[in-house]
PDB file of N, CA and C in Angstrom:
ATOM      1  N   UNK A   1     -23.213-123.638  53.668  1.00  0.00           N
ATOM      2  CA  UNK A   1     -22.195-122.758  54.203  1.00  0.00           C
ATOM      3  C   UNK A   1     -22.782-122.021  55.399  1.00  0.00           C
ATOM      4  N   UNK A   2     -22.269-122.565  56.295  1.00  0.00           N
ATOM      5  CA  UNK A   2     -22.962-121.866  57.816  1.00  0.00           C
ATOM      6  C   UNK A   2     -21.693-120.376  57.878  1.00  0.00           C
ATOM      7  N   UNK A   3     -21.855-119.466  58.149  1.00  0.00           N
ATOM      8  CA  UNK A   3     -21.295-118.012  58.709  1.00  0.00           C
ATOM      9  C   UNK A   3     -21.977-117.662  60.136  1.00  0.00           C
ATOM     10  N   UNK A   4     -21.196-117.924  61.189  1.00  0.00           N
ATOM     11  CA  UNK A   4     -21.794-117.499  62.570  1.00  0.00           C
ATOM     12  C   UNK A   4     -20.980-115.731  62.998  1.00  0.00           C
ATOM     13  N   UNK A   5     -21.935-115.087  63.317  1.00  0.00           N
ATOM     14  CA  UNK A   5     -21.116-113.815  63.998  1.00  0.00           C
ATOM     15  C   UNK A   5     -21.485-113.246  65.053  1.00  0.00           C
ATOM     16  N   UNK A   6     -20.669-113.306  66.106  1.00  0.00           N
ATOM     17  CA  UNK A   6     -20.958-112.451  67.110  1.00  0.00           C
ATOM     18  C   UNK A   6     -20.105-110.811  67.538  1.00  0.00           C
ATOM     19  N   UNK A   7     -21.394-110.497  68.623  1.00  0.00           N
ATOM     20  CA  UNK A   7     -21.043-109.537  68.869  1.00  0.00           C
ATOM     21  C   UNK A   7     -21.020-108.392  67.452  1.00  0.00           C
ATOM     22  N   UNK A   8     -21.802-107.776  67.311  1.00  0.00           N
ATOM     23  CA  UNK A   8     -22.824-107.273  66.037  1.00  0.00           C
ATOM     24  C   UNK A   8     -22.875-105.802  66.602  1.00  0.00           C
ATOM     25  N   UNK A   9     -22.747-104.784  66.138  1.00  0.00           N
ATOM     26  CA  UNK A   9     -23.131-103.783  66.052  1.00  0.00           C
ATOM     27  C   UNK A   9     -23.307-102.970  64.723  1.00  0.00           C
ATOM     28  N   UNK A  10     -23.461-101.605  64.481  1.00  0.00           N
ATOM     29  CA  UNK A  10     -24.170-101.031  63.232  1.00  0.00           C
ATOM     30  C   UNK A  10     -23.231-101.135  62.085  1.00  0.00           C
ATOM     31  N   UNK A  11     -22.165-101.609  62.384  1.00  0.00           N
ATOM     32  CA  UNK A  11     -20.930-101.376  61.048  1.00  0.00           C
ATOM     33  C   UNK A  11     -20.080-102.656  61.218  1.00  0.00           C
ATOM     34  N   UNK A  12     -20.077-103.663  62.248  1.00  0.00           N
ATOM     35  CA  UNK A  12     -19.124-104.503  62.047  1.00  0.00           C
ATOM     36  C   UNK A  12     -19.141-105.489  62.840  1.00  0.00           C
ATOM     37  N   UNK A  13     -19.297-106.944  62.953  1.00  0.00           N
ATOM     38  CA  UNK A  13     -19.044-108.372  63.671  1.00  0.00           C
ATOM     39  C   UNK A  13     -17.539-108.009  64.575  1.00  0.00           C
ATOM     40  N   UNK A  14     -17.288-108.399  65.801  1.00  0.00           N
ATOM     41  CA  UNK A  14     -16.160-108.487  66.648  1.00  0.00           C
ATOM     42  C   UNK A  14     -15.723-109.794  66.073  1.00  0.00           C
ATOM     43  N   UNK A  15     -16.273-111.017  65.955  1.00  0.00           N
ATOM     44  CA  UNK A  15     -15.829-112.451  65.871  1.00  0.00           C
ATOM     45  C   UNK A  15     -16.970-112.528  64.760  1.00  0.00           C
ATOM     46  N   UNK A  16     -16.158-113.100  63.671  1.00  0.00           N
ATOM     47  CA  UNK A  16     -16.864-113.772  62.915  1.00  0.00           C
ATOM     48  C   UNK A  16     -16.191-115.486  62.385  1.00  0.00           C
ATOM     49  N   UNK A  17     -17.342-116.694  62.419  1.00  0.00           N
ATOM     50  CA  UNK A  17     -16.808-117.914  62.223  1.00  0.00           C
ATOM     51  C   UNK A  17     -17.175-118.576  60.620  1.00  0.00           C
ATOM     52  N   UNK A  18     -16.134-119.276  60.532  1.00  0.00           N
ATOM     53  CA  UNK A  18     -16.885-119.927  58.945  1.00  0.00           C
ATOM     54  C   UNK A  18     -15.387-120.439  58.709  1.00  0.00           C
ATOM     55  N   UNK A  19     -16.342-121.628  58.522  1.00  0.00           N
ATOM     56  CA  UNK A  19     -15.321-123.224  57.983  1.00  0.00           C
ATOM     57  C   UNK A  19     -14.265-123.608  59.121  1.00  0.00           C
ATOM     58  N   UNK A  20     -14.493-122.918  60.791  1.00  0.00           N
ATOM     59  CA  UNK A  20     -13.717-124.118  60.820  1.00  0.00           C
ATOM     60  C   UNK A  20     -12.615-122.674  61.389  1.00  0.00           C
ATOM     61  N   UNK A  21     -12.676-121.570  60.999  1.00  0.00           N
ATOM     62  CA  UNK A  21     -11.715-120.571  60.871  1.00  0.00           C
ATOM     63  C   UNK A  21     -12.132-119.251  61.854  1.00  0.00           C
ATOM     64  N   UNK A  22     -12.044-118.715  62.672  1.00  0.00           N
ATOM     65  CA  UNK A  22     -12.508-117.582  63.514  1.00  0.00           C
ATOM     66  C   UNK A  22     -11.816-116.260  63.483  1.00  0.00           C
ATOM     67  N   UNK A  23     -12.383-115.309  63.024  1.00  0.00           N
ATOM     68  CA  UNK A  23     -11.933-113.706  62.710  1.00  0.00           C
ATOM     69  C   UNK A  23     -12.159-113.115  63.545  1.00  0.00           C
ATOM     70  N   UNK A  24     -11.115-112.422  64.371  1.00  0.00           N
ATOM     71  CA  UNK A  24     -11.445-111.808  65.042  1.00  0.00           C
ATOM     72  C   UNK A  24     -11.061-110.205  65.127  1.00  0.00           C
ATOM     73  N   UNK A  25     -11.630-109.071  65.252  1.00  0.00           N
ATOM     74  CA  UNK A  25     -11.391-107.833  64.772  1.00  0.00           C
ATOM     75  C   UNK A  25     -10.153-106.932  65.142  1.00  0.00           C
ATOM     76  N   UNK A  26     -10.050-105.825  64.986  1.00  0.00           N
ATOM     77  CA  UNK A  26      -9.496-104.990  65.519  1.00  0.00           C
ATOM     78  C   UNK A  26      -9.809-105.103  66.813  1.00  0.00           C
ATOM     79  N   UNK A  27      -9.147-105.032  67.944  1.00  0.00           N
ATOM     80  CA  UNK A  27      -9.297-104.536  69.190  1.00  0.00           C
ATOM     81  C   UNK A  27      -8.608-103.902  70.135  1.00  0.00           C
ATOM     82  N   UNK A  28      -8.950-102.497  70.971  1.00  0.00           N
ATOM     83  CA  UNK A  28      -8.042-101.588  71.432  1.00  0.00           C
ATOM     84  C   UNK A  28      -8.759-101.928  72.860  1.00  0.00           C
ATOM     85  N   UNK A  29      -7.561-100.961  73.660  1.00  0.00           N
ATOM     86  CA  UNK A  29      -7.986-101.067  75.310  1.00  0.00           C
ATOM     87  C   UNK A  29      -8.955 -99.901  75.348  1.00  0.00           C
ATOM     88  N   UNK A  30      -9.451-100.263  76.696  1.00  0.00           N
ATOM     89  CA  UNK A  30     -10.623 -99.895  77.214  1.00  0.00           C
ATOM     90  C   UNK A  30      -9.762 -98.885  77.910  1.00  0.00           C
ATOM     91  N   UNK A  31      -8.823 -99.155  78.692  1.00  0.00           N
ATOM     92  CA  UNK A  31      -7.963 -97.822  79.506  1.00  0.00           C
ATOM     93  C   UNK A  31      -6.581 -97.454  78.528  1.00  0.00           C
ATOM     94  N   UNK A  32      -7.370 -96.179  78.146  1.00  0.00           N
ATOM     95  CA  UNK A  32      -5.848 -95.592  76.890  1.00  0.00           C
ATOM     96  C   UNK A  32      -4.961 -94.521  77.828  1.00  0.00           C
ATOM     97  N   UNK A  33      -5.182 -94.657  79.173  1.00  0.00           N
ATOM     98  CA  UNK A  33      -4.601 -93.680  80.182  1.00  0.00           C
ATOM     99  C   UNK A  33      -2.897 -94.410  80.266  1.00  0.00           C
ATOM    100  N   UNK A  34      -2.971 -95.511  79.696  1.00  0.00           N
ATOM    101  CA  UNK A  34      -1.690 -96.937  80.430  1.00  0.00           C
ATOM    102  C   UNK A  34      -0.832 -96.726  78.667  1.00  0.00           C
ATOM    103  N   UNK A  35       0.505 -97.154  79.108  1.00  0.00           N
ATOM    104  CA  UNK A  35       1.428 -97.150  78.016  1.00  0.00           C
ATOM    105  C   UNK A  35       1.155 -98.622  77.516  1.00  0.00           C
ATOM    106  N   UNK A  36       1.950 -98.528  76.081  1.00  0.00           N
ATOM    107  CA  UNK A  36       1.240 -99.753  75.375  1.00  0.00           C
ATOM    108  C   UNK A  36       1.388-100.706  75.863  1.00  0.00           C
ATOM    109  N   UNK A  37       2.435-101.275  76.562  1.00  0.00           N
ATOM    110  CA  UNK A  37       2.552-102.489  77.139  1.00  0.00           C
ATOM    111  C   UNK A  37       1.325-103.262  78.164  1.00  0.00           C
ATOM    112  N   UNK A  38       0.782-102.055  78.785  1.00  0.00           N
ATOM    113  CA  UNK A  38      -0.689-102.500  79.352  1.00  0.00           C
ATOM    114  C   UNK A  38      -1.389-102.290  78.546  1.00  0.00           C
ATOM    115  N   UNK A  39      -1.820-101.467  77.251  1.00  0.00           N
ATOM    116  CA  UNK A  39      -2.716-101.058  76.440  1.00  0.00           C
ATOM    117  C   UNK A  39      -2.987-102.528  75.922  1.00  0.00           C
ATOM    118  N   UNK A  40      -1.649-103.275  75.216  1.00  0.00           N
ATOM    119  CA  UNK A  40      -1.383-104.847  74.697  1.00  0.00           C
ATOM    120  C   UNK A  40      -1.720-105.866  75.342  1.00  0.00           C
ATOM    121  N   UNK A  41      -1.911-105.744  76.912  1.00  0.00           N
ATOM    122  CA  UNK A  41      -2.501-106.793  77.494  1.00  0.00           C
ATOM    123  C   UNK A  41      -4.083-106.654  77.635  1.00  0.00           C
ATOM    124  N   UNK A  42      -4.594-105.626  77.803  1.00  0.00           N
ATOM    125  CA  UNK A  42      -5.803-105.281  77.766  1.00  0.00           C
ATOM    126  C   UNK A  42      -6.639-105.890  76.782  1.00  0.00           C
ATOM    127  N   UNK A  43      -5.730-105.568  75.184  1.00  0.00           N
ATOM    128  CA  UNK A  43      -6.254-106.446  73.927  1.00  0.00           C
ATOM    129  C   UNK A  43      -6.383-107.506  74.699  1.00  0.00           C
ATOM    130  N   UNK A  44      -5.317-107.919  74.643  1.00  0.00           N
ATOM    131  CA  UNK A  44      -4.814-109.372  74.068  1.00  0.00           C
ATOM    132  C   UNK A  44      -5.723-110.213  75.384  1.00  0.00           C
ATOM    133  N   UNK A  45      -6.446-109.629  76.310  1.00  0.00           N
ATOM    134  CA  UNK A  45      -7.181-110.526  77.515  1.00  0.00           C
ATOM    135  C   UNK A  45      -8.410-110.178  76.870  1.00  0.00           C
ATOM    136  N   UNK A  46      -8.748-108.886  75.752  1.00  0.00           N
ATOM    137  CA  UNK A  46     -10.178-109.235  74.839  1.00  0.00           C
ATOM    138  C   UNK A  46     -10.203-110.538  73.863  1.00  0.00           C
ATOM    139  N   UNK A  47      -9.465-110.435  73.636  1.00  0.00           N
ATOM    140  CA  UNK A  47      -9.220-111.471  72.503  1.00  0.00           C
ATOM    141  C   UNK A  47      -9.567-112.907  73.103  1.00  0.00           C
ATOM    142  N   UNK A  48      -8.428-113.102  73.972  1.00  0.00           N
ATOM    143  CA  UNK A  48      -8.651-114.535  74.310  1.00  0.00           C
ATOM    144  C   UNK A  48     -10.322-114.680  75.075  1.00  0.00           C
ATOM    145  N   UNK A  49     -11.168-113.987  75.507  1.00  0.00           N
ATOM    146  CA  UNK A  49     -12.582-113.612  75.747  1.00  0.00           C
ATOM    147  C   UNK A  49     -13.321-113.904  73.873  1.00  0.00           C
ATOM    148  N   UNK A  50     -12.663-113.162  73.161  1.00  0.00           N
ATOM    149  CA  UNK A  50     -13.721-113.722  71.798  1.00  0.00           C
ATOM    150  C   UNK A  50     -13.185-115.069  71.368  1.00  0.00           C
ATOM    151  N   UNK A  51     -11.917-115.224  71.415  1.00  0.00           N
ATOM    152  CA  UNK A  51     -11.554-116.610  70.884  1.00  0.00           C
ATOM    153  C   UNK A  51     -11.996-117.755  71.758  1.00  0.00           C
ATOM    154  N   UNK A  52     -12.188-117.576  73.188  1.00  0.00           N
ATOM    155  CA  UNK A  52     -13.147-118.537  73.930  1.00  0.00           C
ATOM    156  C   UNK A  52     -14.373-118.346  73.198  1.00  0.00           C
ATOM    157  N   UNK A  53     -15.197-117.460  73.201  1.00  0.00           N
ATOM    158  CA  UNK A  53     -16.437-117.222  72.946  1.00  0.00           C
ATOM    159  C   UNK A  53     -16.766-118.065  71.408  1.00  0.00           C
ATOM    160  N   UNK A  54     -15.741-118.278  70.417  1.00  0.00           N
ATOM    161  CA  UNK A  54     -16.105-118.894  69.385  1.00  0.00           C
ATOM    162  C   UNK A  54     -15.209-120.252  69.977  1.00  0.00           C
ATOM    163  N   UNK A  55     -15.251-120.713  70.546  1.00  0.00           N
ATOM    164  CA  UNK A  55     -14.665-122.292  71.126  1.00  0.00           C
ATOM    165  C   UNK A  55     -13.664-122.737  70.656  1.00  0.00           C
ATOM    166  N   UNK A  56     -12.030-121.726  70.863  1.00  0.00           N
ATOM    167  CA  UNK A  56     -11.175-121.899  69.989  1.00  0.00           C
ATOM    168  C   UNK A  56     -10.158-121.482  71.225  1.00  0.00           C
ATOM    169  N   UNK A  57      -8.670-120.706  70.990  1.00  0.00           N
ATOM    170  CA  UNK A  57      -7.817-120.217  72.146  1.00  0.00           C
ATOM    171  C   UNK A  57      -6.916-119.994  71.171  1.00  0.00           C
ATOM    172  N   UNK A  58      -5.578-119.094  72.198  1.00  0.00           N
ATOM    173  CA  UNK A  58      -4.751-118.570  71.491  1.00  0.00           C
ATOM    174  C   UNK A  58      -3.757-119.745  70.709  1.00  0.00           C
ATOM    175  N   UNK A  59      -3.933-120.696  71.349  1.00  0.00           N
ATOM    176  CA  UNK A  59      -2.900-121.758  71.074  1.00  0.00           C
ATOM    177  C   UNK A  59      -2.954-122.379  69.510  1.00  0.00           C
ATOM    178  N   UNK A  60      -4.212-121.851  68.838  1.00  0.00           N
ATOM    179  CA  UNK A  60      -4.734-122.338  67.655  1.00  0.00           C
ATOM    180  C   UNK A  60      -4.564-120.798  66.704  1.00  0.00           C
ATOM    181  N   UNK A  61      -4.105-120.122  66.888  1.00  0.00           N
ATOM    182  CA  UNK A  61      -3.381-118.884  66.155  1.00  0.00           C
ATOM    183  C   UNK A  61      -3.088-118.915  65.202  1.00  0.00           C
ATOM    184  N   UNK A  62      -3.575-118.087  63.677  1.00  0.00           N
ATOM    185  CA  UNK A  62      -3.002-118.389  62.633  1.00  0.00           C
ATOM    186  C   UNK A  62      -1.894-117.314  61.994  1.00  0.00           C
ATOM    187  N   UNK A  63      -2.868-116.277  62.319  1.00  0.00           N
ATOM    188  CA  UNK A  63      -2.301-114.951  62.082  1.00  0.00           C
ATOM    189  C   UNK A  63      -2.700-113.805  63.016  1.00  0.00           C
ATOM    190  N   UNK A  64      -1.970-112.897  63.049  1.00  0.00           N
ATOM    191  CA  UNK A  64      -2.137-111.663  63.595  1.00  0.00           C
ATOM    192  C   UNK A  64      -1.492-110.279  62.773  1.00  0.00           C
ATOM    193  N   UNK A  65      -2.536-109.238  62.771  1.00  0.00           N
ATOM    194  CA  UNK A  65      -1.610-108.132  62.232  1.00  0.00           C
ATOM    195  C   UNK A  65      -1.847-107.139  63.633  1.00  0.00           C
ATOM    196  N   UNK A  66      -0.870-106.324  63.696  1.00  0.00           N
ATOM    197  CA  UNK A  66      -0.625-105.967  65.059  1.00  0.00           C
ATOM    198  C   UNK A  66      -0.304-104.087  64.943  1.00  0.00           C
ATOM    199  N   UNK A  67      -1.544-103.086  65.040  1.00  0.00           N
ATOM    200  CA  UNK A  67      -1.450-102.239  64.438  1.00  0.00           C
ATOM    201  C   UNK A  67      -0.448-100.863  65.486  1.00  0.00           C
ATOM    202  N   UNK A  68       0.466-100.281  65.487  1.00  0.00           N
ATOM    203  CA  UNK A  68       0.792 -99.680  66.560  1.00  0.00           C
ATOM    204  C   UNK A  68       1.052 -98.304  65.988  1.00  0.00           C
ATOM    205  N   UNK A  69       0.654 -97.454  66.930  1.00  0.00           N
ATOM    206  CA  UNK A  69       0.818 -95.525  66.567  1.00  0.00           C
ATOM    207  C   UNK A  69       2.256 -94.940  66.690  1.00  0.00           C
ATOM    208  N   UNK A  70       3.419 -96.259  66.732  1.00  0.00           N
ATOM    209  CA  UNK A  70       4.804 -95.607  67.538  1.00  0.00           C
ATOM    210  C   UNK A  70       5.329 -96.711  67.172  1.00  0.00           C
ATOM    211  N   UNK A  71       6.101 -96.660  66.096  1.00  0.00           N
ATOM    212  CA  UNK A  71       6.927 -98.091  65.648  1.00  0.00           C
ATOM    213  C   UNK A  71       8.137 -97.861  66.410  1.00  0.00           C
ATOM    214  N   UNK A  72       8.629 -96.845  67.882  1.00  0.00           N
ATOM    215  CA  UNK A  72       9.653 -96.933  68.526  1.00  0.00           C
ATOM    216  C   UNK A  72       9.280 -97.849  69.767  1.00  0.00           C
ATOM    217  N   UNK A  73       7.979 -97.910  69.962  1.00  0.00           N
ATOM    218  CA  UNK A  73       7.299 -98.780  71.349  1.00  0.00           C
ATOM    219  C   UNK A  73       7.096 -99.990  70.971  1.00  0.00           C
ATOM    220  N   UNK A  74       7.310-100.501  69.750  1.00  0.00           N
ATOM    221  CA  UNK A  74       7.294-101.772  69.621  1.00  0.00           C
ATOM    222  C   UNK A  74       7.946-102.833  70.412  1.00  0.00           C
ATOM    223  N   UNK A  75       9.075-102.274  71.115  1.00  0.00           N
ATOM    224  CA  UNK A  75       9.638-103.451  71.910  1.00  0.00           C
ATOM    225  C   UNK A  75       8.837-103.760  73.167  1.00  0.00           C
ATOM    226  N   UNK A  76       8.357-102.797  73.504  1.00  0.00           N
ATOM    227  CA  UNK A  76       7.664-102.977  74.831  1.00  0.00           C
ATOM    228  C   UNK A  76       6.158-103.343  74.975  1.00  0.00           C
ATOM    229  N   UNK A  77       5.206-103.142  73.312  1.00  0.00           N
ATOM    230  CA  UNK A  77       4.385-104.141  72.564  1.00  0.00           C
ATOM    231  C   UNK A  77       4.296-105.808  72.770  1.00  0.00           C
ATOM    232  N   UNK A  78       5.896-105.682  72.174  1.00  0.00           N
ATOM    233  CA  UNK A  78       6.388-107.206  71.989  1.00  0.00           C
ATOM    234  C   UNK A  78       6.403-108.031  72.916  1.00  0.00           C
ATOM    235  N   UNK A  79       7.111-107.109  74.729  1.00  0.00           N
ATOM    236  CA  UNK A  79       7.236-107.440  75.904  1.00  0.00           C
ATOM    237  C   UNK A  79       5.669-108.739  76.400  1.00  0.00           C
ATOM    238  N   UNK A  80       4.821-107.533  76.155  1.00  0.00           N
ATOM    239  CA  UNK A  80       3.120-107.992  76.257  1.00  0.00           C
ATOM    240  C   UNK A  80       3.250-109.634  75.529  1.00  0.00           C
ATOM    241  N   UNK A  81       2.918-109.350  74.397  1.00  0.00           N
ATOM    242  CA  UNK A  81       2.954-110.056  72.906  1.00  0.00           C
ATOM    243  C   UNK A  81       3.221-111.390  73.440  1.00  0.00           C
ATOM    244  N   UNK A  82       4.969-111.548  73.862  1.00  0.00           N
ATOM    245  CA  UNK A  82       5.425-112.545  74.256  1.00  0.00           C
ATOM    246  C   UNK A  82       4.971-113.242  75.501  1.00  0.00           C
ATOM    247  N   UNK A  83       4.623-112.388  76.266  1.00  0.00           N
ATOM    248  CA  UNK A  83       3.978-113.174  77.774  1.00  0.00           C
ATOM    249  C   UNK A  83       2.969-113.842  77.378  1.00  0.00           C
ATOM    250  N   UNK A  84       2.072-113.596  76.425  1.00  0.00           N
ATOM    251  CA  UNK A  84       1.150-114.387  76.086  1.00  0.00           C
ATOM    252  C   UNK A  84       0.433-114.985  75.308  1.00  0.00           C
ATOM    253  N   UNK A  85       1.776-115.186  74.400  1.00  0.00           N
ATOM    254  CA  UNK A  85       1.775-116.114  73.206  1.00  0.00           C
ATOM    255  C   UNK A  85       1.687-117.705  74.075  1.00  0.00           C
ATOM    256  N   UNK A  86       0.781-118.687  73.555  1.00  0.00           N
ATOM    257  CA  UNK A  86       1.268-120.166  73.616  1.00  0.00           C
ATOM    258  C   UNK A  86       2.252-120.447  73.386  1.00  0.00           C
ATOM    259  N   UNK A  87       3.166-121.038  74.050  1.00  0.00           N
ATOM    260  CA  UNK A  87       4.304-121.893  73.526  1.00  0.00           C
ATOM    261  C   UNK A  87       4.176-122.666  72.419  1.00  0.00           C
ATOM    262  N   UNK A  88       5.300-122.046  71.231  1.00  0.00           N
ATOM    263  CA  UNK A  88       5.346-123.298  70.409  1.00  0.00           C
ATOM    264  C   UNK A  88       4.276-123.059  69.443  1.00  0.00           C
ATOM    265  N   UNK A  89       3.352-122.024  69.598  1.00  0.00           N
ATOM    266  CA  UNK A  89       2.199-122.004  68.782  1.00  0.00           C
ATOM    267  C   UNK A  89       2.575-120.692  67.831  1.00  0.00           C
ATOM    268  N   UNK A  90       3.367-120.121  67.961  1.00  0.00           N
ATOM    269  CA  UNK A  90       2.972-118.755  67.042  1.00  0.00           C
ATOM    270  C   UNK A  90       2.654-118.228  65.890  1.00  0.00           C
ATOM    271  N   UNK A  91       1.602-117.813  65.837  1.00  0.00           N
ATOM    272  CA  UNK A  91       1.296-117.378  64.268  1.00  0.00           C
ATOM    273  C   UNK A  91       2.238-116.581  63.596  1.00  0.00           C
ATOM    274  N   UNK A  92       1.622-116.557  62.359  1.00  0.00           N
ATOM    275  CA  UNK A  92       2.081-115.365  61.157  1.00  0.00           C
ATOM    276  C   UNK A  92       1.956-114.044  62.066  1.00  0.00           C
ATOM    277  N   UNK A  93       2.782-112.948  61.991  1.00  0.00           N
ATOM    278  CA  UNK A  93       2.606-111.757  62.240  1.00  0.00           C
ATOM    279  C   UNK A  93       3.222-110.519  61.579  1.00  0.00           C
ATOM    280  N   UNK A  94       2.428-109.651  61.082  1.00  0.00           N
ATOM    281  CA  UNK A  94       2.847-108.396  61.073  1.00  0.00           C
ATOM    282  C   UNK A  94       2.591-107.267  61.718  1.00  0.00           C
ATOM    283  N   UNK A  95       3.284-106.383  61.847  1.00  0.00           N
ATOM    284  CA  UNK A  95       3.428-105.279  63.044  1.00  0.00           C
ATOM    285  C   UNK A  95       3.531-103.926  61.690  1.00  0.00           C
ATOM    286  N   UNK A  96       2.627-103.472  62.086  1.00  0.00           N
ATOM    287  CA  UNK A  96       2.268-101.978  61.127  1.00  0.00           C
ATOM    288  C   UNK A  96       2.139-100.416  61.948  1.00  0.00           C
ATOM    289  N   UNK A  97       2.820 -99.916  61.768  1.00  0.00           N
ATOM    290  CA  UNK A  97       2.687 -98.162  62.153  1.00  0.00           C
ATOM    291  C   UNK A  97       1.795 -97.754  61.279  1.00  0.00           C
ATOM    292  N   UNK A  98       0.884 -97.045  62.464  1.00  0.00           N
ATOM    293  CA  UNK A  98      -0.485 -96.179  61.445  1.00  0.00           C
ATOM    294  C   UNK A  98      -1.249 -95.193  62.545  1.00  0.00           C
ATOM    295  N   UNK A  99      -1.837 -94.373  62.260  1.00  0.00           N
ATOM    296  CA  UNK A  99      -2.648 -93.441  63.131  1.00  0.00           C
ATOM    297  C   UNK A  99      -3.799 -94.590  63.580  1.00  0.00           C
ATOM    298  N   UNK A 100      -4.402 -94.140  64.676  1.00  0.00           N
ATOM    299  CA  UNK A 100      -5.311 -95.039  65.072  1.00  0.00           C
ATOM    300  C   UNK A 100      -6.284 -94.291  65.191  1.00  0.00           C
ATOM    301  N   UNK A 101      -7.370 -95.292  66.075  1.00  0.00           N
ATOM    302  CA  UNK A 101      -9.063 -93.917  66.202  1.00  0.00           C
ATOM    303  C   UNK A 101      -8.232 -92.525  67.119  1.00  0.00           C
ATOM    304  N   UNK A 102      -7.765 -92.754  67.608  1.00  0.00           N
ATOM    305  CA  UNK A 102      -7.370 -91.590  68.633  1.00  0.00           C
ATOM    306  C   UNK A 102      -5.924 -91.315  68.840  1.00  0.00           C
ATOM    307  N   UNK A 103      -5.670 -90.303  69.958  1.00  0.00           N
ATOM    308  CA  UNK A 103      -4.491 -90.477  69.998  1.00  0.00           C
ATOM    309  C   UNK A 103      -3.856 -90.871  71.057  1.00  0.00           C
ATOM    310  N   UNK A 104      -5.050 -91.328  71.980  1.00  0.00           N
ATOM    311  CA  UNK A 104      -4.056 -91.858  73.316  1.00  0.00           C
ATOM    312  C   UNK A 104      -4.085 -93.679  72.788  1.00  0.00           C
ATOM    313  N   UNK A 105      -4.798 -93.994  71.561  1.00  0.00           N
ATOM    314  CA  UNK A 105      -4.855 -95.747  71.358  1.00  0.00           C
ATOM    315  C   UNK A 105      -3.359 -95.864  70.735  1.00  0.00           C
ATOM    316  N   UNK A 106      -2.507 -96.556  71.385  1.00  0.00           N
ATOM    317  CA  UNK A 106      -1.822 -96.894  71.034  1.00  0.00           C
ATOM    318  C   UNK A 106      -1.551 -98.231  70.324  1.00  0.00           C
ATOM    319  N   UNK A 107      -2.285 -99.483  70.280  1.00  0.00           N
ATOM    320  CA  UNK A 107      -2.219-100.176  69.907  1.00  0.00           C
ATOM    321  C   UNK A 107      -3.207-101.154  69.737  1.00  0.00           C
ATOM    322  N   UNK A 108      -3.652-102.220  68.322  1.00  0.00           N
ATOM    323  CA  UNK A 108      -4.835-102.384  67.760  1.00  0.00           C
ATOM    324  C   UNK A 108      -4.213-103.687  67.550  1.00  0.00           C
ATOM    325  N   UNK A 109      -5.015-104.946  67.362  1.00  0.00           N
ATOM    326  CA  UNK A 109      -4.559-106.094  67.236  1.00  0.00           C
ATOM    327  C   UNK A 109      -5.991-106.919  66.448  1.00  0.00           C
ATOM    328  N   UNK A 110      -5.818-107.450  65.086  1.00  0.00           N
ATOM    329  CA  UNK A 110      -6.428-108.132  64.658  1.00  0.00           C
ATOM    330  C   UNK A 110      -5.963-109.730  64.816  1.00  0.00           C
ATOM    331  N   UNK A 111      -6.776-110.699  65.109  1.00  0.00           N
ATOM    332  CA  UNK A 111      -5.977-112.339  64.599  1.00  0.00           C
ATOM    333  C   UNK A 111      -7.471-112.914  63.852  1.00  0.00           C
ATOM    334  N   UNK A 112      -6.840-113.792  63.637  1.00  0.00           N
ATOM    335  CA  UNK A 112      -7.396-115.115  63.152  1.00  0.00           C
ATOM    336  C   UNK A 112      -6.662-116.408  63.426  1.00  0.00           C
ATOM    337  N   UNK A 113      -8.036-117.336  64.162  1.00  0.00           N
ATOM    338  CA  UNK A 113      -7.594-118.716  64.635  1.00  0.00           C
ATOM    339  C   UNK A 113      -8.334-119.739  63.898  1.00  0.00           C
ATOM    340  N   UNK A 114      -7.728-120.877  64.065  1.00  0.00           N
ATOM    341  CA  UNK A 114      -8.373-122.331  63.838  1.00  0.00           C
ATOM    342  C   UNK A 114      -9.511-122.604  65.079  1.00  0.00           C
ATOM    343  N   UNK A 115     -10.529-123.302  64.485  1.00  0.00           N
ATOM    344  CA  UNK A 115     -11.399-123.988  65.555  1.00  0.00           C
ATOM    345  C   UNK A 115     -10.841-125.428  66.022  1.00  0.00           C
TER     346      UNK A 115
END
């Protein structure tokens, strides 16, 4: 049983791989100055950076849970969401209201892909 993980710090793997399957973490924007709709692309251009990094892409998507501080901004979440979903590929998703690390993060995005 091989377990590969990158990107390692004192409490938690960003990408972790095993069997075939790639985890990839929570991830928020770097600029929390922008409303979520840029906050969501910000993820979502980390992401596809770890899901390259484990030799995989969005197009191989299994799931996503999609964490947001304002279940009224969800449409404009979604706006993001949709620009850069693969065609034809979309995972499982759920969309959850919850406090986040802060209060300007508006929005947190976990997935998991196929290799």
């Amino acid at each position: 049983m091989t377990i590969t993980r990158h990107d390692q710090n004192d409490i938690m793997s960003k990408v972790v791989e095993h069997n075939g399957v790639v985890y990839v973490s929570g991830n928020t924007a770097d600029d929390n100055s922008v409303g979520i709709k840029e906050q969501t692309a910000q993820v979502l251009k980390k992401i596809d950076g770890y899901l390259a990094q484990a030799g995989t892409d969005k197009s191989k998507l299994l799931s996503a849970t999609v964490y947001v501080a304002d279940m009224s901004q969800k449409p404009m979440m979604n706006e993001a969401w949709q620009a850069w979903l693969s065609p034809g590929n979309h995972p499982t998703r759920a969309c959850v209201c919850t406090g986040l690390g802060s209060p300007e993060t508006l929005v947190e995005i976990v997935v998991t892909a196929a290799k």
